[in-house]
C-alpha atoms as a PDB file:
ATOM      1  CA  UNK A   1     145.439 121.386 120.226  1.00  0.00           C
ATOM      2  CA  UNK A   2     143.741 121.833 116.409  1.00  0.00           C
ATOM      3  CA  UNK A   3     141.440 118.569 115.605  1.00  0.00           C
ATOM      4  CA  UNK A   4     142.416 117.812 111.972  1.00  0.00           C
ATOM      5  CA  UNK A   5     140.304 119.575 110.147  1.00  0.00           C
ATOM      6  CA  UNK A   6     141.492 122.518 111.908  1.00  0.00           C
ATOM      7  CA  UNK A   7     144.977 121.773 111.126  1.00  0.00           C
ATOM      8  CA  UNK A   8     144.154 121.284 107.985  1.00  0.00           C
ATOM      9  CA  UNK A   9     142.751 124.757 107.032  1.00  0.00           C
ATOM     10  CA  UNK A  10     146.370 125.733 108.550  1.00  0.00           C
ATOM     11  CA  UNK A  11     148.059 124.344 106.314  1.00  0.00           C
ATOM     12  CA  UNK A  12     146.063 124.695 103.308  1.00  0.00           C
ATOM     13  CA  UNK A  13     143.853 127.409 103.372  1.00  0.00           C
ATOM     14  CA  UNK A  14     141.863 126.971  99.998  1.00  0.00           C
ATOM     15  CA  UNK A  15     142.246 123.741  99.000  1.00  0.00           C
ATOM     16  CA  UNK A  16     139.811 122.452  97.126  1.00  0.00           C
ATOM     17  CA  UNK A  17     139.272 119.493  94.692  1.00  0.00           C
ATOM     18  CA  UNK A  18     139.418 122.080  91.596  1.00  0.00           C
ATOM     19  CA  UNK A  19     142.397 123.633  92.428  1.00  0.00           C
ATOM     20  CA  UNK A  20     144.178 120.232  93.251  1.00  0.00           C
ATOM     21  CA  UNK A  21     142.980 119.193  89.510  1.00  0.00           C
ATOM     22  CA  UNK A  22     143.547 122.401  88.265  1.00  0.00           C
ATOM     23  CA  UNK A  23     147.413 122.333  89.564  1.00  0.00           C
ATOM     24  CA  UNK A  24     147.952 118.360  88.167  1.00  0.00           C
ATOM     25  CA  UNK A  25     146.851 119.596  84.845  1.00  0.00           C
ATOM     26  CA  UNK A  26     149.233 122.503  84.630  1.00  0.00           C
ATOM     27  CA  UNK A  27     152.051 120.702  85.717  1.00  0.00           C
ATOM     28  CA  UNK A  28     151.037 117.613  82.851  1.00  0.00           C
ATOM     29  CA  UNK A  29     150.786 120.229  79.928  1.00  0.00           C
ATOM     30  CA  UNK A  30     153.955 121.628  81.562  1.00  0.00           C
ATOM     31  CA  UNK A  31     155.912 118.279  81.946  1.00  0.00           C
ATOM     32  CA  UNK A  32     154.403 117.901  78.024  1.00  0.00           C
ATOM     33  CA  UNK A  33     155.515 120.727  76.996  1.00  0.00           C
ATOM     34  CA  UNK A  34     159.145 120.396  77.584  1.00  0.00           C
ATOM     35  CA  UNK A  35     159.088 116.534  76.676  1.00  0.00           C
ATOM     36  CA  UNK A  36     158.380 117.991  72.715  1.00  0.00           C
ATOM     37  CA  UNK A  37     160.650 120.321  73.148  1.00  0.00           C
ATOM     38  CA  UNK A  38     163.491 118.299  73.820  1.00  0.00           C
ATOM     39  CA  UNK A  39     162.701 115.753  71.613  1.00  0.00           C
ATOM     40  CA  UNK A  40     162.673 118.138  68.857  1.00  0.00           C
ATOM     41  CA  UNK A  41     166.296 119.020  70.003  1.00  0.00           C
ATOM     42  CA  UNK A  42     167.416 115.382  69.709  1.00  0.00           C
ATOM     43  CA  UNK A  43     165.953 114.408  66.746  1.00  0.00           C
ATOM     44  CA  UNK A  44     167.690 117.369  64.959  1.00  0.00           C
ATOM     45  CA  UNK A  45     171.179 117.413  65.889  1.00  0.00           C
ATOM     46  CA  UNK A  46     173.631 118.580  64.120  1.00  0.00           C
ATOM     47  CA  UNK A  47     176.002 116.537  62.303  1.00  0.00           C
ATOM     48  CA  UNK A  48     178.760 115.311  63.377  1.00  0.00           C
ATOM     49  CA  UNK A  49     181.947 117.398  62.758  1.00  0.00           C
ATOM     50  CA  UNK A  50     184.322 115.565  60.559  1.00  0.00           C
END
């Protein structure tokens, strides 16, 4: 049976605390990123047709 640590290198191989912050901060920028998109597609709609 693998002790925890051992299980844990299974499982994630290279995990380290850089990577982990590394990985939050691309997915914030990324999460970000499309937030000012979109919002720059609502606040210039189109008008509405008459």
């Amino acid at each position: 049976m693998l002790s925890r640590t051992g299980l844990r290198r299974v499982l994630f191989p290279e995990l380290s605390l850089f990577r982990v912050i590394l990985s939050l901060a691309f997915v914030y920028a990324a999460v970000a990123g499309l937030a000012w998109l979109y919002a720059d597609r609502m606040i210039f709609l189109p008008p509405p047709p008459t």
